[in-house]
Protein backbone atom coordinates (compact mmCIF):
# COMPACT_ATOMS: atom_id res chain seq x y z
CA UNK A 1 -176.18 -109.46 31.26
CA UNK A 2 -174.81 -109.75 34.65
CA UNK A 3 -170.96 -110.57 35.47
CA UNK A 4 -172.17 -114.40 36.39
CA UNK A 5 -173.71 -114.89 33.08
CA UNK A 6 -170.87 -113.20 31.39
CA UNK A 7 -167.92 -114.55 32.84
CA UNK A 8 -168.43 -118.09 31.31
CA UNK A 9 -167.48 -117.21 28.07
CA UNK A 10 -164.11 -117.20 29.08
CA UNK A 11 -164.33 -121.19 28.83
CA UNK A 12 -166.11 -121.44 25.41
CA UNK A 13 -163.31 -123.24 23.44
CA UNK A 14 -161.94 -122.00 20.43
CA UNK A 15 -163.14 -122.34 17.03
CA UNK A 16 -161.31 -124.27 14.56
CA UNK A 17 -160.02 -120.86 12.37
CA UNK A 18 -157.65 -119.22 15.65
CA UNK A 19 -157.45 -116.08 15.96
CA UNK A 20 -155.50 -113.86 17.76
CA UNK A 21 -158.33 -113.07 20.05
CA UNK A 22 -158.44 -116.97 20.41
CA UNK A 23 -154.99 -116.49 21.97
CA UNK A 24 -155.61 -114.40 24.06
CA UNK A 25 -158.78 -115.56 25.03
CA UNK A 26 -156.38 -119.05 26.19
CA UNK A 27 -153.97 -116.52 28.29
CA UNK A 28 -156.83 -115.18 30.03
CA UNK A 29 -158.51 -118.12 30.64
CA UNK A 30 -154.74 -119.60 32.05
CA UNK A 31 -154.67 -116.33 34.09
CA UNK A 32 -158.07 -117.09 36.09
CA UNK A 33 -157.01 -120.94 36.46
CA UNK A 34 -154.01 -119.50 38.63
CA UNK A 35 -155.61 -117.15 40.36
CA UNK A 36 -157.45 -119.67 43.27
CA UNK A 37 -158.76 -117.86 46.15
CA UNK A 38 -157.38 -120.99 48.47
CA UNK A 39 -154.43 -119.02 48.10
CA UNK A 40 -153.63 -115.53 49.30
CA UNK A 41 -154.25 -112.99 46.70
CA UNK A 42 -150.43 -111.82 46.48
CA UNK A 43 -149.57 -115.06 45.92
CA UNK A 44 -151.93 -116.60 43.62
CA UNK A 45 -151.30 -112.97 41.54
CA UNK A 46 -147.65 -113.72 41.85
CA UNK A 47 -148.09 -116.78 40.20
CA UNK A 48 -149.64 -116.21 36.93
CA UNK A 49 -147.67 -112.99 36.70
CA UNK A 50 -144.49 -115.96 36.65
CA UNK A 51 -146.30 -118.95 35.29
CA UNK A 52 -148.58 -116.95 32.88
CA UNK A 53 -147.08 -113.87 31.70
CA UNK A 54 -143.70 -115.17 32.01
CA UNK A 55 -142.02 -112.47 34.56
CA UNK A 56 -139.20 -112.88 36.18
CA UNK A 57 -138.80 -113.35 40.18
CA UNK A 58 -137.30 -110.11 40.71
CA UNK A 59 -139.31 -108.29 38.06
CA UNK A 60 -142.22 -109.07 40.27
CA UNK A 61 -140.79 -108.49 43.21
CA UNK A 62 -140.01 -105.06 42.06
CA UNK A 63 -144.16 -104.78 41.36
CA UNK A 64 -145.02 -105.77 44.76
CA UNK A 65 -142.45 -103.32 46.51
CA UNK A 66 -140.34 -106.72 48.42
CA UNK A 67 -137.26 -108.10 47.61
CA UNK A 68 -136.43 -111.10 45.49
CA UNK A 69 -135.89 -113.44 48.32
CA UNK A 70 -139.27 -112.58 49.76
CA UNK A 71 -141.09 -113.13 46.63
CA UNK A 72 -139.21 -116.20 45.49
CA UNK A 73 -140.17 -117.31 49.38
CA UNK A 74 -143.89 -116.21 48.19
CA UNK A 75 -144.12 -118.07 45.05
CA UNK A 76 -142.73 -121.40 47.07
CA UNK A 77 -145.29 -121.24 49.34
CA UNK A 78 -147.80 -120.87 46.95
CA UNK A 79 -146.76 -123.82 44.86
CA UNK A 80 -146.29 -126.05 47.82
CA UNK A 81 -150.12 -124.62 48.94
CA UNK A 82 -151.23 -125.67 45.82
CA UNK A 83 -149.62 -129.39 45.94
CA UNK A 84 -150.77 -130.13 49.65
CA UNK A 85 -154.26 -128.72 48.96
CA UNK A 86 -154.37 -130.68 45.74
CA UNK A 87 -155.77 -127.32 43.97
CA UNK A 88 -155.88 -127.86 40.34
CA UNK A 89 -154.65 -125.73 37.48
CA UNK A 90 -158.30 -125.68 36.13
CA UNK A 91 -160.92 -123.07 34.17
CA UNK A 92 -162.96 -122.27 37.84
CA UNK A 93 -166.70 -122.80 36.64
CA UNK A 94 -168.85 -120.46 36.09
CA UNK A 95 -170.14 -120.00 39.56
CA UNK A 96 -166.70 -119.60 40.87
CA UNK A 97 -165.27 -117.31 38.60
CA UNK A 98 -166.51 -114.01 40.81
CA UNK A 99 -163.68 -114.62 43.18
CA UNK A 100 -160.96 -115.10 40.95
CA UNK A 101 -161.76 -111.47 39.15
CA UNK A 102 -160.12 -108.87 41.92
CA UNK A 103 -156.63 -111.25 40.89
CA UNK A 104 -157.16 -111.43 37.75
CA UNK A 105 -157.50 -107.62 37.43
CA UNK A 106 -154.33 -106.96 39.67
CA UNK A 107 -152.28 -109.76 37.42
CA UNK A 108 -153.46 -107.50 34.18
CA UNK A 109 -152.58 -103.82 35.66
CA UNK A 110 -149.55 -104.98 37.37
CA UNK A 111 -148.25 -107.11 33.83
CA UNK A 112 -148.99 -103.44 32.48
CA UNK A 113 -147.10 -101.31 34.99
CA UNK A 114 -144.06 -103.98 34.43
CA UNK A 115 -144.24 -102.78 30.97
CA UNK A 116 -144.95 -99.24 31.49
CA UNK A 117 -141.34 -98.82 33.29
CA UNK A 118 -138.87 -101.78 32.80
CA UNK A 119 -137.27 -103.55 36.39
CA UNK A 120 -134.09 -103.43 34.63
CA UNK A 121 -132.09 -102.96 31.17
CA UNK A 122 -131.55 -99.96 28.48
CA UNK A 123 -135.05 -99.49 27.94
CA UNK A 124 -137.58 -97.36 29.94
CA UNK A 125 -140.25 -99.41 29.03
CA UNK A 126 -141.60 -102.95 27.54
CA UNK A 127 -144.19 -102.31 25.47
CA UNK A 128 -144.48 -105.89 24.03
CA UNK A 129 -145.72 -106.30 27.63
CA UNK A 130 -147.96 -103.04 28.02
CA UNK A 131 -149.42 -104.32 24.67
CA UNK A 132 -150.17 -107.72 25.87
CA UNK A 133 -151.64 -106.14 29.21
CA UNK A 134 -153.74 -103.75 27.24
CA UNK A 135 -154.99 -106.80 25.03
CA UNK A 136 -156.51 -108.84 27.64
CA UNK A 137 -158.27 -105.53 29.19
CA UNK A 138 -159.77 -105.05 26.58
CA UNK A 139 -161.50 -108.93 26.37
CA UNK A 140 -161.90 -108.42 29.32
CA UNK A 141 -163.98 -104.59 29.16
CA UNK A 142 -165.64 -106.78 26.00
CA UNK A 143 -167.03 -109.93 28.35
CA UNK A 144 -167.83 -107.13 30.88
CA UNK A 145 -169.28 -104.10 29.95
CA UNK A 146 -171.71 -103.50 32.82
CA UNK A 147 -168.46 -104.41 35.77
CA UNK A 148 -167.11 -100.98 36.98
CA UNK A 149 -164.06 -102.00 37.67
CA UNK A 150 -163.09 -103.96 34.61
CA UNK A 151 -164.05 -100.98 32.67
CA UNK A 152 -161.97 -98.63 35.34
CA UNK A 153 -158.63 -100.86 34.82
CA UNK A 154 -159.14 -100.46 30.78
CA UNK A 155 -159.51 -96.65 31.13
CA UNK A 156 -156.29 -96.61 33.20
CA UNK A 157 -154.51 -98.64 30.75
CA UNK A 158 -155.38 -96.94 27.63
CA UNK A 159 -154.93 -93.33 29.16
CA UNK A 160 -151.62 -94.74 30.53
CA UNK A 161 -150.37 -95.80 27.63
CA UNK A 162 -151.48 -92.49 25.58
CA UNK A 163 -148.18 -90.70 27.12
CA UNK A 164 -145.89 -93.24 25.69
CA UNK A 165 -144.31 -91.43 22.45
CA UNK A 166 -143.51 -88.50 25.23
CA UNK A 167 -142.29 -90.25 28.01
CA UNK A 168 -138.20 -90.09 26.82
CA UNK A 169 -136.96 -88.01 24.02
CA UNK A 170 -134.64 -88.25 20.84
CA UNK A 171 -131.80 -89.14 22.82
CA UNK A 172 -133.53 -91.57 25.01
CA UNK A 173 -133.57 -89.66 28.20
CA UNK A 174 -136.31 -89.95 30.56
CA UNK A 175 -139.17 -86.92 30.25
CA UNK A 176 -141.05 -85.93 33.47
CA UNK A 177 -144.38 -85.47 33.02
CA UNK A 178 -144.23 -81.96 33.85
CA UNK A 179 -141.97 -81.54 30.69
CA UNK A 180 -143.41 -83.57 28.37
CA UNK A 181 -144.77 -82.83 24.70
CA UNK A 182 -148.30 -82.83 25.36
CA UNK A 183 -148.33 -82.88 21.18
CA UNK A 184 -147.20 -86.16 21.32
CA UNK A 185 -149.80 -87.45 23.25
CA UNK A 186 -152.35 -90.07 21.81
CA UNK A 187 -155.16 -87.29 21.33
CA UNK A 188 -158.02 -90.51 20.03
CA UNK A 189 -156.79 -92.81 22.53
CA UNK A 190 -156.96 -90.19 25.03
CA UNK A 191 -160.50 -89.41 24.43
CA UNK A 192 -161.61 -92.90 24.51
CA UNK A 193 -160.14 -93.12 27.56
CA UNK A 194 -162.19 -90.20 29.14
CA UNK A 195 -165.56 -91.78 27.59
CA UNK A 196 -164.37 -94.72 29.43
CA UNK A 197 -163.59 -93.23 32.87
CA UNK A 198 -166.85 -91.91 32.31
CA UNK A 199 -168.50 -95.37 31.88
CA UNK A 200 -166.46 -96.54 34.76
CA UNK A 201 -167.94 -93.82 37.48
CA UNK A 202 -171.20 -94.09 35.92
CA UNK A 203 -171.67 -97.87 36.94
CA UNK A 204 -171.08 -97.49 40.32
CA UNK A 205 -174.40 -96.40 41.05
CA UNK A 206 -173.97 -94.52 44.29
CA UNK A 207 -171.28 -96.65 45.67
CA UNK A 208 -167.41 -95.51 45.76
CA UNK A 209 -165.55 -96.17 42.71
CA UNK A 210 -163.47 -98.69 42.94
CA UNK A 211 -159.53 -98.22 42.64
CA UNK A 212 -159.39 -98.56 38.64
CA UNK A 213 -161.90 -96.37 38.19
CA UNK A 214 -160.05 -93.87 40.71
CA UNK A 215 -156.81 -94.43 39.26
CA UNK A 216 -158.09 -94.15 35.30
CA UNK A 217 -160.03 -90.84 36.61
CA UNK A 218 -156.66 -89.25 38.21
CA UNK A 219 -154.98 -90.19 35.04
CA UNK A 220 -157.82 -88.47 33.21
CA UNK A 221 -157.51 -85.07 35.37
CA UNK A 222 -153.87 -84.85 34.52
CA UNK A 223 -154.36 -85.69 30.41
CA UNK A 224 -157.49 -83.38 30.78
CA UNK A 225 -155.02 -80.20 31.30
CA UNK A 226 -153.80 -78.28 28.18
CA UNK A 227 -150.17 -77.86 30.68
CA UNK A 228 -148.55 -79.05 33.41
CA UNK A 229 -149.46 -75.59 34.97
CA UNK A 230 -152.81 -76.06 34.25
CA UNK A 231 -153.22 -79.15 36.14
CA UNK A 232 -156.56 -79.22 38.62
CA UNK A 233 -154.47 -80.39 41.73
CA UNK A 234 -157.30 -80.43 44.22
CA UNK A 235 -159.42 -82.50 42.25
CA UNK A 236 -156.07 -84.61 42.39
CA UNK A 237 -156.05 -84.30 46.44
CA UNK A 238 -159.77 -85.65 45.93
CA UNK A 239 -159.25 -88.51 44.28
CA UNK A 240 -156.04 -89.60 46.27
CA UNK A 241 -158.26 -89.12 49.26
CA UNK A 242 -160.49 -91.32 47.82
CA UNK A 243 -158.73 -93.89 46.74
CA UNK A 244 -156.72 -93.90 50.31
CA UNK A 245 -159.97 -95.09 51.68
CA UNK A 246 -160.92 -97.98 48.87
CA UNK A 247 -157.13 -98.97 48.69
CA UNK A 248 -155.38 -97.43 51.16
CA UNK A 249 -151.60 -98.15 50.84
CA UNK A 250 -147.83 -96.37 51.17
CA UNK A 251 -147.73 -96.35 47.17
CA UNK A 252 -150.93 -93.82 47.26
CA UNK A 253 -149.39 -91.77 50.36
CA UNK A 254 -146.42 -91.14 47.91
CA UNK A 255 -148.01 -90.04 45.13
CA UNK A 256 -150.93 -88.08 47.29
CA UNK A 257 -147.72 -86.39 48.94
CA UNK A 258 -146.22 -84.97 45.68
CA UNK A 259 -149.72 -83.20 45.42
CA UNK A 260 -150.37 -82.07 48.45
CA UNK A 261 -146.84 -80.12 47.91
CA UNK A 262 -148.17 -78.38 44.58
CA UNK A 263 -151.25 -77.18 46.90
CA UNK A 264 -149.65 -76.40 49.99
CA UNK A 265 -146.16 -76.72 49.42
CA UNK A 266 -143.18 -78.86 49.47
CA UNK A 267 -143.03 -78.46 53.38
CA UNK A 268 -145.89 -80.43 53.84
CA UNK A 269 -145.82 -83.03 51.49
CA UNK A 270 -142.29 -83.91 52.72
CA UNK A 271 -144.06 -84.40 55.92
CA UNK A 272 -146.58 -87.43 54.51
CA UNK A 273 -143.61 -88.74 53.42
CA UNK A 274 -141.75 -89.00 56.55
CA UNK A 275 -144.59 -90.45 58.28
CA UNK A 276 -143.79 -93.14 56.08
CA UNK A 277 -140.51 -93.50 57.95
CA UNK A 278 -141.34 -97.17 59.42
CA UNK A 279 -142.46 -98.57 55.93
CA UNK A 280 -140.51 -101.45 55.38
CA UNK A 281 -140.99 -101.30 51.47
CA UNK A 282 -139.48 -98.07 51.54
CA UNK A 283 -136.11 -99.40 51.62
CA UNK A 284 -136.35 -101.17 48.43
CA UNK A 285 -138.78 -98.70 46.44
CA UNK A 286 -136.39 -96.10 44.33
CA UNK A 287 -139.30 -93.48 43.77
CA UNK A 288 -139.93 -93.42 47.48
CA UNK A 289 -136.24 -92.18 48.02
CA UNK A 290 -136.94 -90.15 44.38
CA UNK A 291 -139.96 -88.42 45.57
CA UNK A 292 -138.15 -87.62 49.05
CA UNK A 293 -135.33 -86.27 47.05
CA UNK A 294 -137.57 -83.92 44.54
CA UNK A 295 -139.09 -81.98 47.26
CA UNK A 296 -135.84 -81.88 49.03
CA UNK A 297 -134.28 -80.00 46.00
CA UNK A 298 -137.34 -77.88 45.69
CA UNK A 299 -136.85 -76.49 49.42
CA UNK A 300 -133.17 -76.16 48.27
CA UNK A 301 -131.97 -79.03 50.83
CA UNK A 302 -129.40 -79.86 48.14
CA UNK A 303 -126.92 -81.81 50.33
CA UNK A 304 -130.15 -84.03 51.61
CA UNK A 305 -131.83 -84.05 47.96
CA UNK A 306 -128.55 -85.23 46.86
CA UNK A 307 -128.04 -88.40 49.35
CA UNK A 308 -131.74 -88.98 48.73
CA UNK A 309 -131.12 -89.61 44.63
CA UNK A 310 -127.97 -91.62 45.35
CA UNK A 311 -129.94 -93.84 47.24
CA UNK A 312 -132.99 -94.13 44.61
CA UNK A 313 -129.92 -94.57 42.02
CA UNK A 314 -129.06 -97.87 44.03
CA UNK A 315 -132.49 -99.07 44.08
CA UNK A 316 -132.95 -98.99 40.40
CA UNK A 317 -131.58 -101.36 37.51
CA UNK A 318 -133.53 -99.28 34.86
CA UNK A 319 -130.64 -97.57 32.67
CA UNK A 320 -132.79 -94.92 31.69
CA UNK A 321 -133.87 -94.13 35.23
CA UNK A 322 -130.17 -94.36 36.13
CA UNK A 323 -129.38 -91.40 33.80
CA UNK A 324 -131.62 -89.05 35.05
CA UNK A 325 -131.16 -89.90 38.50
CA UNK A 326 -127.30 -89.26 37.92
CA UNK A 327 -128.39 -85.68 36.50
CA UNK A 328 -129.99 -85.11 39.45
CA UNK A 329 -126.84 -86.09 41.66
CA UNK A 330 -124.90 -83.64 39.71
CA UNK A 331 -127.67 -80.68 40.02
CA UNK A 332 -127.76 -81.17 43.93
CA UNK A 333 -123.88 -81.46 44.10
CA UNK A 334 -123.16 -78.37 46.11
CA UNK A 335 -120.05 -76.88 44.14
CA UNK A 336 -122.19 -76.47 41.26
CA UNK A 337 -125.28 -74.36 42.82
């Protein structure tokens, strides 16, 4: 059945026994209302992310890399678009619901990555969120089967989330993923996350993948490896190459940076990140001046490294984050090397 025919189910109305499903089926179905293509796409996904899923201003702002000002500035002009256009909040019909689907998709994995590391607080992550997120992917991945990209964003999500027991230990602190218990991973969900990466790549017939499916495949290369050592990292550079051509942004430079330095050294992934000098977003996003700082340390630039994590420190409001970057102060203070 093709995504036109599909898509229409969203607006069947409930039954008269609810479910849970029925729920979330109403969520969803609130989440493609918001998302009008009259409006620009960060806007309209800013809007359910507030309206919908209940974020707050600077939570999203923290998604989108701005700061709160800019994105409280965002979601005004979006709700004054909406009144002088006379848009309403409406189910689009089934002919229009195509062009609400790229927002809708962003407003799911970026409700998930809000979860998957918390703006602010004592916890490293929300999973009542990531839950929620993971939830309407999977209606979604249900309705859609056949769509390459819904299925690429569910992969993502449930191969994300497979790393979640491992991600701090029994004292709370943050775990790298290099150091992580790969015994605590979700082995089941893991695997039905690789038979849905698979799905993903398969259903785009010839074309590039899309940047779900890129992103749920990367994820799957580095939950495919029995160790951190054992990671393929140029089948990483591949798929970062990749998806810098279907989605091309500073986010991907950083993380295609931290590989190219486990190929070719930290050297020259430094150098991709310094061409990033001008990016405007990199004065508000912490694991820009993290990532800087990390290969600083590793070419034993400790007085550099160490300015670097005081500055991601001050970008951050997660306390968990704020430990371990305050380790990594004290391992690049001088005195103590």
């Amino acid at each position: 059945m093709t995504l036109t025919r599909k898509l229409p189910l969203l607006i069947v109305p409930c039954d008269d026994e609810s479910s849970i499903d029925d729920i979330l089926d109403e969520r969803l179905r609130l989440i493609f209302a918001c998302c009008h293509p009259a409006i620009a796409i960060e806007g309209r996904v800013a809007l359910a992310l507030r309206l919908v899923c209940g974020l707050e201003t600077a939570a999203i702002a923290r998604l989108f890399v701005v700061p709160p000002a800019t994105m409280a500035a965002r979601l005004t002009r979006a709700k004054k678009k909406i009144a002088r256009s006379g848009i309403a909040y409406r189910v689009p019909e089934a002919r229009e619901l195509p062009g609400h689907l790229p927002a809708v998709l962003s407003v799911i994995y970026l409700l998930f990555t809000a979860g998957h590391t918390a703006s602010s607080g004592d916890r490293l992550m929300q999973p009542e969120l990531t839950s929620r997120a993971i939830d309407l992917a999977t209606i979604m991945a249900h309705l859609m089967p056949e769509e390459p990209e819904v299925l690429g964003l569910y992969a993502l999500l449930r191969l994300s989330d497979t790393r979640r027991e491992a991600r701090v230990d029994a004292q709370g602190r943050l775990v790298l993923l290099e150091n992580q218990d790969r015994s605590r991973w979700d082995a089941a969900k893991a695997r039905e996350g690789f038979t849905l990466v698979e799905a993903s790549l398969r259903r785009t017939r010839g074309r590039l993948p899309g940047r779900y499916a890129l992103q749920a495949a990367i994820e799957a290369v580095h939950m495919d490896a029995s160790s951190y050592g054992e990671t393929d990292w140029r089948q990483l550079l591949c798929l970062y190459n990749l998806l810098g051509e279907v989605a091309p942004s500073p986010l991907v430079d950083i993380n295609r940076a931290v590989v190219v330095s486990k190929l070719s050294g930290p050297d020259v992934g430094l150098s991709i990140l310094d061409d990033l000098a001008g990016w405007d977003g990199g004065k508000h996003y912490y694991l820009f001046a993290a990532a800087r700082a990390d290969l600083l340390r590793r070419l034993r630039r400790f007085t550099e490294a160490n300015a670097e994590y005081r500055r991601a420190l001050a970008l951050t409001d997660n306390a968990i984050e704020q430990a371990f970057l305050r380790d990594r102060i004290e391992e690049t203070r001088l005195p103590n090397l």
